[in-house]
N, C-alpha and C. Protein backbone atom coordinates (compact mmCIF):
# COMPACT_ATOMS: atom_id res chain seq x y z
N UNK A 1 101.84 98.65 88.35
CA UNK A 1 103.19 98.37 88.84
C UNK A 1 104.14 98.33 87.65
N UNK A 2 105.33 99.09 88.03
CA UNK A 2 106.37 98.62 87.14
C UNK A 2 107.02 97.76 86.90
N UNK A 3 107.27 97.00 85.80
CA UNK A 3 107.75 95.84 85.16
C UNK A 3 108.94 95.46 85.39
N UNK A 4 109.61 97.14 85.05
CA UNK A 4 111.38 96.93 86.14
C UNK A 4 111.74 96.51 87.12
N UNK A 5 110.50 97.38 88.08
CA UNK A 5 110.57 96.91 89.38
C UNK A 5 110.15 95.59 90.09
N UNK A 6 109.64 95.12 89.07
CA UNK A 6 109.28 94.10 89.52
C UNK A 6 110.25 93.12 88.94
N UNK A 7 110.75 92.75 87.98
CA UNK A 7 111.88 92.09 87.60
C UNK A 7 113.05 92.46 88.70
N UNK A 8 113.45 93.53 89.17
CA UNK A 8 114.46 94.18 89.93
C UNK A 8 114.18 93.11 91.49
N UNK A 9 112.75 93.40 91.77
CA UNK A 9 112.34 92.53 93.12
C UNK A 9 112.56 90.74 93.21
N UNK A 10 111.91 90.58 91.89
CA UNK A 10 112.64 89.37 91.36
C UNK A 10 113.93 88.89 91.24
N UNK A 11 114.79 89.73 91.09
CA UNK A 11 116.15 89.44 90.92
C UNK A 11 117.10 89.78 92.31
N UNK A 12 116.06 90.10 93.56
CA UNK A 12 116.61 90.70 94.44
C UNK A 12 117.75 92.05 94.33
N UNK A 13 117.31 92.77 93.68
CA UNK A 13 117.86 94.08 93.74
C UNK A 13 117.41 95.35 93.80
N UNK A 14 116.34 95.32 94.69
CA UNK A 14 115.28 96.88 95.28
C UNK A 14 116.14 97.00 96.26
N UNK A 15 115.76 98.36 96.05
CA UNK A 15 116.20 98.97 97.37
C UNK A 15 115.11 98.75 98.71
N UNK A 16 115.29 98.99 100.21
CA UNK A 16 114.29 98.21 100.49
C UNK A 16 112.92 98.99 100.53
N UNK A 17 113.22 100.63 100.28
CA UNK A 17 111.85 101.21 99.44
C UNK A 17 110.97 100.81 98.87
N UNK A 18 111.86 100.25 98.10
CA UNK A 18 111.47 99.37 96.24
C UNK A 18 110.43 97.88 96.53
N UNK A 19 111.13 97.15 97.83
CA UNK A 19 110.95 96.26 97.91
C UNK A 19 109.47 96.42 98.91
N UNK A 20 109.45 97.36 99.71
CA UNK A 20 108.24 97.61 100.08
C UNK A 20 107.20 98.53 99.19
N UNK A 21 107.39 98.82 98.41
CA UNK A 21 106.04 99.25 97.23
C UNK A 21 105.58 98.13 96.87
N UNK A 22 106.96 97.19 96.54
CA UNK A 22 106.22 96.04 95.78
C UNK A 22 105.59 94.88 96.48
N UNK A 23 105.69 95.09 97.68
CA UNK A 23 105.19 94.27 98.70
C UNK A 23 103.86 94.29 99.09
N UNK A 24 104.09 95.84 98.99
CA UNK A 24 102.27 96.42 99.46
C UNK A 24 101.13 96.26 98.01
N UNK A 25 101.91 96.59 96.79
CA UNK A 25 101.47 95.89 95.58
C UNK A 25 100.81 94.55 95.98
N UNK A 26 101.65 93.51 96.22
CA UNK A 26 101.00 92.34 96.50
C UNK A 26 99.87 91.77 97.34
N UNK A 27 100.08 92.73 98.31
CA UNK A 27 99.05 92.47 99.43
C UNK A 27 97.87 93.56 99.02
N UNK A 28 98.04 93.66 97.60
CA UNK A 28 96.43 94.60 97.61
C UNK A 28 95.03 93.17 97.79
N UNK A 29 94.21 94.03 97.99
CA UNK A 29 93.00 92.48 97.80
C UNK A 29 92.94 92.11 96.34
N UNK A 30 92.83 93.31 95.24
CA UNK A 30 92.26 92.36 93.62
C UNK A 30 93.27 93.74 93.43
N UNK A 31 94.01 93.01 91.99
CA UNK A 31 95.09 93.70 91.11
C UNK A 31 94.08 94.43 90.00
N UNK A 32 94.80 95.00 89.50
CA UNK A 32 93.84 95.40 88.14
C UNK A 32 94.50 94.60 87.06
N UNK A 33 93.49 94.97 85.90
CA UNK A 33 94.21 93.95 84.92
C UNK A 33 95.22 94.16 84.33
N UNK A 34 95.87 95.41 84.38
CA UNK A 34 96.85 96.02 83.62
C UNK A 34 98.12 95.52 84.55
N UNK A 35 97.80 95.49 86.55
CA UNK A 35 98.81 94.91 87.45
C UNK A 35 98.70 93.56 86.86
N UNK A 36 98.12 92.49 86.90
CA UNK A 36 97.87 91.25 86.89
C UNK A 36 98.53 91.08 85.51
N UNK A 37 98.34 91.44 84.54
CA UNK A 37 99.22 91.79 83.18
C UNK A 37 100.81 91.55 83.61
N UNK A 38 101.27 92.93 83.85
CA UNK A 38 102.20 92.98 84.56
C UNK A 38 103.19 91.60 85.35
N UNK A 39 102.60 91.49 85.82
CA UNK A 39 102.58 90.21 87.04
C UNK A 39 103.33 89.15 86.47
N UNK A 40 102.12 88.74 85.09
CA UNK A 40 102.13 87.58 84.43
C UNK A 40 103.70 87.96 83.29
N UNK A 41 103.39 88.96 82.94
CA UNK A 41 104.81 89.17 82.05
C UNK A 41 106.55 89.06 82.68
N UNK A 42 106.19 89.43 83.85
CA UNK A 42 107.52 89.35 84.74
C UNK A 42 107.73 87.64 85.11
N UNK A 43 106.54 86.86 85.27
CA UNK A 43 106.57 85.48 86.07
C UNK A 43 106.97 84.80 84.58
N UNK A 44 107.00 84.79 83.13
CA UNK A 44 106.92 84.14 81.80
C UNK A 44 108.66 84.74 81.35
N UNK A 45 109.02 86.11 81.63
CA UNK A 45 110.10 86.29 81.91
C UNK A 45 111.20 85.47 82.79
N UNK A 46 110.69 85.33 83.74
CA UNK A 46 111.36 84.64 85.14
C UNK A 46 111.60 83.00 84.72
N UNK A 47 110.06 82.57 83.94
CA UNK A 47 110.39 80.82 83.58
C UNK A 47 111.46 80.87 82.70
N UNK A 48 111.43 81.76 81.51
CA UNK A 48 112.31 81.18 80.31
C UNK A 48 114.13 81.93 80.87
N UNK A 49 114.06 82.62 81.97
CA UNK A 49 115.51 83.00 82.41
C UNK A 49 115.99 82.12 83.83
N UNK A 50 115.06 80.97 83.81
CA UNK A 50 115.54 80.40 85.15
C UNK A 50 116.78 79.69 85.43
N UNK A 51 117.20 79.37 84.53
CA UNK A 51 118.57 78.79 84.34
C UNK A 51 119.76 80.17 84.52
N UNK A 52 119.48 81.65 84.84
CA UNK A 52 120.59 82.94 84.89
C UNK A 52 120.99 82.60 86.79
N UNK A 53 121.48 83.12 87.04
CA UNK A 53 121.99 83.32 88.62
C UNK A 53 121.04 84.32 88.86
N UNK A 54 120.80 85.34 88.24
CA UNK A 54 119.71 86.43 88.89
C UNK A 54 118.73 85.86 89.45
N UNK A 55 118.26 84.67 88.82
CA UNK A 55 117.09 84.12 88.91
C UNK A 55 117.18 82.60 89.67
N UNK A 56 118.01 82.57 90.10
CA UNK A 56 118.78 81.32 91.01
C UNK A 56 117.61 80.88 91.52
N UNK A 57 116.86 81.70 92.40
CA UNK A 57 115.78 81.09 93.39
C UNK A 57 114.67 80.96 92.82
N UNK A 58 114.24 79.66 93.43
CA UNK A 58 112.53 79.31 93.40
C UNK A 58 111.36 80.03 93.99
N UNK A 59 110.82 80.40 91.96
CA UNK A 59 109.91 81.03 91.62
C UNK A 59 108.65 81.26 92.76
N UNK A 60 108.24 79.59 92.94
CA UNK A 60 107.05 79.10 92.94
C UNK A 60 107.25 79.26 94.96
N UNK A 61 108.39 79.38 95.26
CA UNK A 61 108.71 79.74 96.56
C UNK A 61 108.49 80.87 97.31
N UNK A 62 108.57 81.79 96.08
CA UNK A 62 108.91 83.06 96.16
C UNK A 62 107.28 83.27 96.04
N UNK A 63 106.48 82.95 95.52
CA UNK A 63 104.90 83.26 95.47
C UNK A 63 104.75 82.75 96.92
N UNK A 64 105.02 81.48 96.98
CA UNK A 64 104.06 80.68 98.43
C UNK A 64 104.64 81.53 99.51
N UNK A 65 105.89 82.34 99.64
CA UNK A 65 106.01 83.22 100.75
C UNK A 65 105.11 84.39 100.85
N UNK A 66 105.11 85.07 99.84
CA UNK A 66 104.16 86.27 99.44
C UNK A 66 102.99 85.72 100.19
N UNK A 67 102.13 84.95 99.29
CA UNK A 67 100.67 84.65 99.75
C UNK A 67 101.08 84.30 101.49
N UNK A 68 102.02 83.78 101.95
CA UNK A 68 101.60 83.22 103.20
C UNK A 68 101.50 84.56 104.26
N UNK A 69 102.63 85.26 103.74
CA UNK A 69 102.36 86.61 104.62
C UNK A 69 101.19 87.22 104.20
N UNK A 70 100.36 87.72 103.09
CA UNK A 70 99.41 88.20 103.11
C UNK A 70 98.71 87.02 104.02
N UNK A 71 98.38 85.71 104.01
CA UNK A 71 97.50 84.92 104.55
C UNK A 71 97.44 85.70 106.07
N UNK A 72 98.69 85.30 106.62
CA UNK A 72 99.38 85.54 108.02
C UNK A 72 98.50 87.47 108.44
N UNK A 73 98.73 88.49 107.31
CA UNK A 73 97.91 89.40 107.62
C UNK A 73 96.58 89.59 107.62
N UNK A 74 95.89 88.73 107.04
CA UNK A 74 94.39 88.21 107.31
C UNK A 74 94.23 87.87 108.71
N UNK A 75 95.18 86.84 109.08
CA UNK A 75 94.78 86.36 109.72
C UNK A 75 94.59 87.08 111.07
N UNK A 76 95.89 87.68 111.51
CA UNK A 76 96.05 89.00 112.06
C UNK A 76 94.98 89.75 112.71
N UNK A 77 94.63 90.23 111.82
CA UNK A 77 93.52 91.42 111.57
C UNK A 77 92.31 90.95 112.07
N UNK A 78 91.99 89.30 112.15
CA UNK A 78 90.85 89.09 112.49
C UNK A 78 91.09 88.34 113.90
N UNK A 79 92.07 88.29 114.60
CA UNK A 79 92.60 88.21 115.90
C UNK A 79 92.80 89.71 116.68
N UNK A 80 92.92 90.62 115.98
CA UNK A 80 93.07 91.91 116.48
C UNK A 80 91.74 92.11 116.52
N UNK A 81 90.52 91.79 116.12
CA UNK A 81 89.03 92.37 115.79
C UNK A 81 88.38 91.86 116.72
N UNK A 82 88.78 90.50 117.46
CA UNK A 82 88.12 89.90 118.37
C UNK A 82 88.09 90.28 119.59
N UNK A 83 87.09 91.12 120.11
CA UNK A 83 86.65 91.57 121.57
C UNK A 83 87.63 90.54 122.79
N UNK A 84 87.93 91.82 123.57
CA UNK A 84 88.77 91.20 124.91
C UNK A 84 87.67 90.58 125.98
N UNK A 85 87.14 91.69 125.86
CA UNK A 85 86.09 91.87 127.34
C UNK A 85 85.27 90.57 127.74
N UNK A 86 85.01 89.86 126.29
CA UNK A 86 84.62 88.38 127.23
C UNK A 86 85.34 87.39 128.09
N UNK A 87 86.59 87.55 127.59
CA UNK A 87 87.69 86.54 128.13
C UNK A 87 88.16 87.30 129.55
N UNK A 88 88.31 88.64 129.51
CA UNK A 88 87.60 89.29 130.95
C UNK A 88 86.89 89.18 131.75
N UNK A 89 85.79 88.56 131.42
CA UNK A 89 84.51 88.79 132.36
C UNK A 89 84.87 87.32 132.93
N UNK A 90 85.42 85.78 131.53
CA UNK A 90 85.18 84.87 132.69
C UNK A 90 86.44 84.68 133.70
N UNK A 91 87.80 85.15 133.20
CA UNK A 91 88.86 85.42 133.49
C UNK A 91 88.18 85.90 135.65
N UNK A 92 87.41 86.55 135.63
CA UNK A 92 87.57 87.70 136.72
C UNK A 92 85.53 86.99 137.33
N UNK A 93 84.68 86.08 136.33
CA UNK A 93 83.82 85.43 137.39
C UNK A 93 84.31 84.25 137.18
N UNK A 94 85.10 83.41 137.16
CA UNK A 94 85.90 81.85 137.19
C UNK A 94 86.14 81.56 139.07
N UNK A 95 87.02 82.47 139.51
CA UNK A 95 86.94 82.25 140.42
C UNK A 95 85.84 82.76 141.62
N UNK A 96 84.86 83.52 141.27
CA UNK A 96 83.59 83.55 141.97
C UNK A 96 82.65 81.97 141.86
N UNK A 97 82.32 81.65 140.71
CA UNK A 97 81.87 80.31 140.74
C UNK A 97 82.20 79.38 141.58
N UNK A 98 83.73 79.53 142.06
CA UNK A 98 84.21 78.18 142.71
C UNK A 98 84.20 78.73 144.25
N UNK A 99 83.87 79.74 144.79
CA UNK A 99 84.20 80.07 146.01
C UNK A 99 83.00 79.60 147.18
């Protein structure tokens, strides 16, 4: 990932192209070390400029949203994976039992 772009995402100024590369960046499963590099150089950037207006917003906010949507797409994915057809079957013998 680029360093620009990622400072740029940081500072809220991608385009929303920009802002979805770097999104999908985040939601990879494991970074490489050269991303994770990256990462760390933009976030050490971000502490010692936190006092600029670019950088107005909270850092540590701005991670816990990230992770929660990746969380939120985990979570997703394993609600989409879960078979219908049982909740069918008692859905449709529920009321045979009682008749």
């Amino acid at each position: 990932m680029d360093i620009k772009l990622l400072e740029k995402f940081y500072k809220n100024e991608c385009t929303p192209e920009e802002a979805k590369k770097v999104l999908s960046w985040f939601e990879q499963e494991e970074l490489q070390q050269a991303e994770e590099a990256a990462l760390e150089a933009v976030w050490q950037h971000a502490e010692l400029d936190a006092n600029e207006p670019a950088y107005a917003h909270d850092a540590d906010k701005l991670l816990a949203n990230i992770l929660a949507k990746k969380e939120s797409k985990s979570t997703q994915a394993t609600d989409e994976d879960t078979p219908v057809w049982p909740l069918l079957a008692v859905a449709l013998l529920l009321p045979v039992l009682f008749v």
